[in-house]
N, C-alpha and C. Protein backbone atom coordinates (compact mmCIF):
# COMPACT_ATOMS: atom_id res chain seq x y z
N UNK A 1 -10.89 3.54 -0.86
CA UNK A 1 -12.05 4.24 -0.35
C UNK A 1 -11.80 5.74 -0.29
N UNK A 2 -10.96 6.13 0.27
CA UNK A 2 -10.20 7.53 0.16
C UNK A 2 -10.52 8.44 -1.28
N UNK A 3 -10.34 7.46 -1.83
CA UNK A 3 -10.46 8.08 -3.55
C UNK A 3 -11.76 8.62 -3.90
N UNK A 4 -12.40 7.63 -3.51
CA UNK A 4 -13.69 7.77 -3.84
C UNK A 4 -14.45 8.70 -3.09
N UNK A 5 -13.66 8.97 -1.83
CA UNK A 5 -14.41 10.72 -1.02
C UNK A 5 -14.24 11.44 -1.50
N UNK A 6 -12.62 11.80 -1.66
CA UNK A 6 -11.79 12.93 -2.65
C UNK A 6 -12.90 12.94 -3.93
N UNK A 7 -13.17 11.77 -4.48
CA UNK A 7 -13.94 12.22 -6.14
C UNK A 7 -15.09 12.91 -5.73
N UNK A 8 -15.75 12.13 -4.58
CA UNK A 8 -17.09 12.67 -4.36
C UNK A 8 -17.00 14.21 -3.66
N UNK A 9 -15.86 14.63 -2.96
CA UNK A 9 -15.94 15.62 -2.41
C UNK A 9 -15.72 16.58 -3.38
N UNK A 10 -14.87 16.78 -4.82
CA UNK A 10 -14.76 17.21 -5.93
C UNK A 10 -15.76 17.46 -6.14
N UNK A 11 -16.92 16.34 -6.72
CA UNK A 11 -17.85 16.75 -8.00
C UNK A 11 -18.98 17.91 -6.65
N UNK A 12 -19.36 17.33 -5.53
CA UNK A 12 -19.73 18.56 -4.70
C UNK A 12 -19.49 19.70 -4.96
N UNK A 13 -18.11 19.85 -5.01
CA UNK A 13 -18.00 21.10 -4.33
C UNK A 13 -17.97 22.05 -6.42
N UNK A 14 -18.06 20.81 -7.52
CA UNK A 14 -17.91 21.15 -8.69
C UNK A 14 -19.14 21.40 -8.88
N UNK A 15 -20.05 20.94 -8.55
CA UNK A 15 -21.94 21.17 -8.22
C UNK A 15 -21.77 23.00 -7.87
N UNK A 16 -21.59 22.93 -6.77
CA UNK A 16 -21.65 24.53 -6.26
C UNK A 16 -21.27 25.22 -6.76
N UNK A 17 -19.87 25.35 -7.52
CA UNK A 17 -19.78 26.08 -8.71
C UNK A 17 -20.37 26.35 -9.51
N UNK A 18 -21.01 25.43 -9.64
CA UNK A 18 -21.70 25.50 -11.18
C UNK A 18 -22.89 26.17 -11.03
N UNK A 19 -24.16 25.61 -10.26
CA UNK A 19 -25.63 26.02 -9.67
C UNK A 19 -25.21 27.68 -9.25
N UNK A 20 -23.94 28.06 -8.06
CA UNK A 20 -23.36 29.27 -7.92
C UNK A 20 -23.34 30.22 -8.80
N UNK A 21 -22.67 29.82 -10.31
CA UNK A 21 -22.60 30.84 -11.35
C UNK A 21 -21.35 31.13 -10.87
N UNK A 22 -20.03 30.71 -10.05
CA UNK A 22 -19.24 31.15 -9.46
C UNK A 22 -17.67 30.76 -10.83
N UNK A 23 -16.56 30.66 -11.21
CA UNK A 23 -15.94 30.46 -11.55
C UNK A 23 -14.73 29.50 -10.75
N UNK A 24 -14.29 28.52 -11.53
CA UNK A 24 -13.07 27.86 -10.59
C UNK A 24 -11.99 28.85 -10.41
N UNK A 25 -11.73 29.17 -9.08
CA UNK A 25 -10.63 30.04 -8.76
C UNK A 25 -9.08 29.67 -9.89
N UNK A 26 -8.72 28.47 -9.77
CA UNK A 26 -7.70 28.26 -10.85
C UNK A 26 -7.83 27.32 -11.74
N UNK A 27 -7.21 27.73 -13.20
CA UNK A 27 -7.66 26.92 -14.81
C UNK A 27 -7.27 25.06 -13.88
N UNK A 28 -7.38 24.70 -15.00
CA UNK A 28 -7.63 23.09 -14.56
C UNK A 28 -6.43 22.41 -14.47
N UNK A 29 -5.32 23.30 -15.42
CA UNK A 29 -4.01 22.71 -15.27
C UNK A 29 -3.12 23.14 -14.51
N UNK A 30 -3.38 24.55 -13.85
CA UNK A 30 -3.27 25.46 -12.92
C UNK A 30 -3.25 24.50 -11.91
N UNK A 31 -4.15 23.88 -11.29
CA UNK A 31 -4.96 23.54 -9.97
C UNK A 31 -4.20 22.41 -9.76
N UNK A 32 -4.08 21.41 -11.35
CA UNK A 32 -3.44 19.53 -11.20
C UNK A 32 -1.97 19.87 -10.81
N UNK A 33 -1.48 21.27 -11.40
CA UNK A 33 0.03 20.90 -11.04
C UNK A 33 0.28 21.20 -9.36
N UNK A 34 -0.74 22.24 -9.01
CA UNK A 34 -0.54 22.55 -7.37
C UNK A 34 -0.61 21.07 -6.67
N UNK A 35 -1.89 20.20 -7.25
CA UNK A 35 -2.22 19.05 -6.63
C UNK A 35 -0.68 18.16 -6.67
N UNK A 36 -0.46 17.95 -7.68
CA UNK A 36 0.82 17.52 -8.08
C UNK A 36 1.98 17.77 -7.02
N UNK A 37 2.30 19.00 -6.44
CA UNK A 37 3.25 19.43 -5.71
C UNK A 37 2.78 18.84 -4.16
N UNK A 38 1.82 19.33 -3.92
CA UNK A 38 1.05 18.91 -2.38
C UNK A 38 1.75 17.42 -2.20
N UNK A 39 1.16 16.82 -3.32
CA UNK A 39 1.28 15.09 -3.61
C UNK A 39 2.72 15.23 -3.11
N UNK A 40 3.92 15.39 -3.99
CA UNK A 40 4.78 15.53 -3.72
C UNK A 40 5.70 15.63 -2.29
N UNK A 41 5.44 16.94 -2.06
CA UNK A 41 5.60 16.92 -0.56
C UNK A 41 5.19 16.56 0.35
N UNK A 42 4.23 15.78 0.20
CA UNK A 42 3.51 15.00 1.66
C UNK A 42 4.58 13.71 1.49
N UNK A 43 5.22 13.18 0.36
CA UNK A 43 6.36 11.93 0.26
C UNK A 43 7.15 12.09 0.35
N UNK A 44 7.87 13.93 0.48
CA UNK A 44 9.09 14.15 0.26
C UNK A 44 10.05 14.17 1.38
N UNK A 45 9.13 14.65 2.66
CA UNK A 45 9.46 15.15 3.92
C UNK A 45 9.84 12.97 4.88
N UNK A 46 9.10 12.33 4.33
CA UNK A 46 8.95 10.80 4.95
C UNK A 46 10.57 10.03 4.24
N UNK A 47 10.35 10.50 2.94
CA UNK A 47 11.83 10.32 1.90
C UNK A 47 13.17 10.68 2.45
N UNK A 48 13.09 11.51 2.63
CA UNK A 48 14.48 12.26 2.76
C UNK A 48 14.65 11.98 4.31
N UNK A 49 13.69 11.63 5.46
CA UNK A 49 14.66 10.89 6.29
C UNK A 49 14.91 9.85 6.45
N UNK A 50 14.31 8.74 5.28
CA UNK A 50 14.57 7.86 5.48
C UNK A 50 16.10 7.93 4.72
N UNK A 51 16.28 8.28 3.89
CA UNK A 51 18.07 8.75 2.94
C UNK A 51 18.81 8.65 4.34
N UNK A 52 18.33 9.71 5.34
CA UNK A 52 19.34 10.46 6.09
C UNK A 52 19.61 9.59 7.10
N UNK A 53 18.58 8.27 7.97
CA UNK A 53 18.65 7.70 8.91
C UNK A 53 19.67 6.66 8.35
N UNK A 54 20.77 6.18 9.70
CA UNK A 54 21.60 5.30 8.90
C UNK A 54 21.01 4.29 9.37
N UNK A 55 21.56 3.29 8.33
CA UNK A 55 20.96 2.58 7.86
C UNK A 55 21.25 0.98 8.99
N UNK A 56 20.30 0.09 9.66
CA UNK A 56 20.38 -0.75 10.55
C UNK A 56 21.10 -2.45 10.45
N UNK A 57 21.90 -2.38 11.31
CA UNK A 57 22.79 -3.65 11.42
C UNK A 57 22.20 -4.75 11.16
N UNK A 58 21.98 -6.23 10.32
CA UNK A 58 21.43 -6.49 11.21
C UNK A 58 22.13 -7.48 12.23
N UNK A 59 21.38 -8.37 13.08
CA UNK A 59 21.78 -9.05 14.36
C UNK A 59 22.24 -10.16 13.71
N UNK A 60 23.47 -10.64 14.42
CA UNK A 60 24.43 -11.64 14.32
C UNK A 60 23.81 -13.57 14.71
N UNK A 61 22.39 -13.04 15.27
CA UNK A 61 22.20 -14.51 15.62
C UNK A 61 21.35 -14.84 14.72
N UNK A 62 21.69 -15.95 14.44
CA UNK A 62 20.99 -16.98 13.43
C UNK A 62 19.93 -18.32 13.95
N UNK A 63 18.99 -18.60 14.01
CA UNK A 63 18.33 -19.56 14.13
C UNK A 63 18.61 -20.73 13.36
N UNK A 64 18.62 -21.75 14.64
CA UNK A 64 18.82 -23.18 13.74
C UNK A 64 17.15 -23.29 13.06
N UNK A 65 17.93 -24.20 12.09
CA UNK A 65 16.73 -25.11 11.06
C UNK A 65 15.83 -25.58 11.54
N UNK A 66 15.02 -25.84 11.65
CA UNK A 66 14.13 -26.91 12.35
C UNK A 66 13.93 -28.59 11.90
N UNK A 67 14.00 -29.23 12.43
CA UNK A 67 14.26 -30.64 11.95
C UNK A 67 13.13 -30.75 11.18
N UNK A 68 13.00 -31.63 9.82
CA UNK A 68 11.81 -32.23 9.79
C UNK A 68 12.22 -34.32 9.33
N UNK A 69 10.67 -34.43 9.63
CA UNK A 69 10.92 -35.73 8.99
C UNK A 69 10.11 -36.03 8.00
N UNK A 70 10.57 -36.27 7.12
CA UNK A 70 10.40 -36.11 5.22
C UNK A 70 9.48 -37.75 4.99
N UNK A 71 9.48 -38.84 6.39
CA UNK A 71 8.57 -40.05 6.27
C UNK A 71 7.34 -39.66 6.87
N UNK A 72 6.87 -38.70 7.42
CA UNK A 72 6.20 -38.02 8.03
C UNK A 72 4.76 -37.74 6.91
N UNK A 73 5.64 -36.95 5.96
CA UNK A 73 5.03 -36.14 4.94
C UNK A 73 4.52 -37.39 3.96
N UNK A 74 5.91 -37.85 3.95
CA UNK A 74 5.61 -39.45 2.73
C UNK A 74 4.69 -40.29 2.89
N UNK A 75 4.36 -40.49 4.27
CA UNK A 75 3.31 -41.20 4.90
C UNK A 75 1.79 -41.01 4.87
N UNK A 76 2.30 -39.94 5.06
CA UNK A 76 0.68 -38.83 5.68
C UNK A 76 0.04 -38.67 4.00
N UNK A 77 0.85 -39.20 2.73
CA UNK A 77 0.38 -38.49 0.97
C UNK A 77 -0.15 -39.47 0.56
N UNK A 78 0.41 -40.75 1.01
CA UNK A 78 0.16 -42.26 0.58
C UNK A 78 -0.99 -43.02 0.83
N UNK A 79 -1.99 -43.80 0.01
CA UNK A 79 -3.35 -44.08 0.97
C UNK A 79 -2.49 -45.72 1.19
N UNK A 80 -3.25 -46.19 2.14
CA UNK A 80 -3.06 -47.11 2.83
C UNK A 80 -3.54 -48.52 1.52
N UNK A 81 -3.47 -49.61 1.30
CA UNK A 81 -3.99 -50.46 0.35
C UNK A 81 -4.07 -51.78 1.07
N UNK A 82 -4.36 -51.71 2.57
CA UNK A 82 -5.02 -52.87 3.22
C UNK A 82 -6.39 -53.10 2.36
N UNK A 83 -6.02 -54.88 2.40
CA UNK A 83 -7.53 -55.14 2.62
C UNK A 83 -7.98 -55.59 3.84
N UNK A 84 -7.80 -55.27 5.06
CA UNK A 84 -7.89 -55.78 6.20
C UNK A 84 -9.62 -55.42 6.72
N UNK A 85 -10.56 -56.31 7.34
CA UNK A 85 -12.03 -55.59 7.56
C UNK A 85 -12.13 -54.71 8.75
């Protein structure tokens, strides 16, 4: 959904330019690589502490299995073949 504001907030504000007579402040490949970097650093700063945080133990206790009973299942798959009324 996000995307689709960002596009819509684009072609807006690419409308006003245009109807304006105004020029895009920077060329188009100009603008993707800034976008590019922004992108970048909004992942870079979340990245690098996760590198830096050490890294978590984990806990020594283990949970038992849980029993099952496997006639249970066998039972419950099988139809019955009474002819009883």
């Amino acid at each position: 959904m996000s995307y689709l504001i960002s596009l819509g907030a684009g072609l807006v504000v690419g409308f006003l330019y245009y109807f304006s007579r105004v020029q895009s402040p920077a060329p188009p490949l100009i603008a993707l690589v800034g976008l590019l970097g922004i992108v970048i650093g909004e992942h870079a700063i979340p990245f690098v502490q996760a590198q830096l945080k050490p890294p978590v133990a984990q806990s020594q206790t283990q949970t038992a299995p849980q029993e099952v009973n496997p006639t249970t299942t066998v039972a419950a798959a099988q139809p019955s073949c009474s002819n009883e009324p």
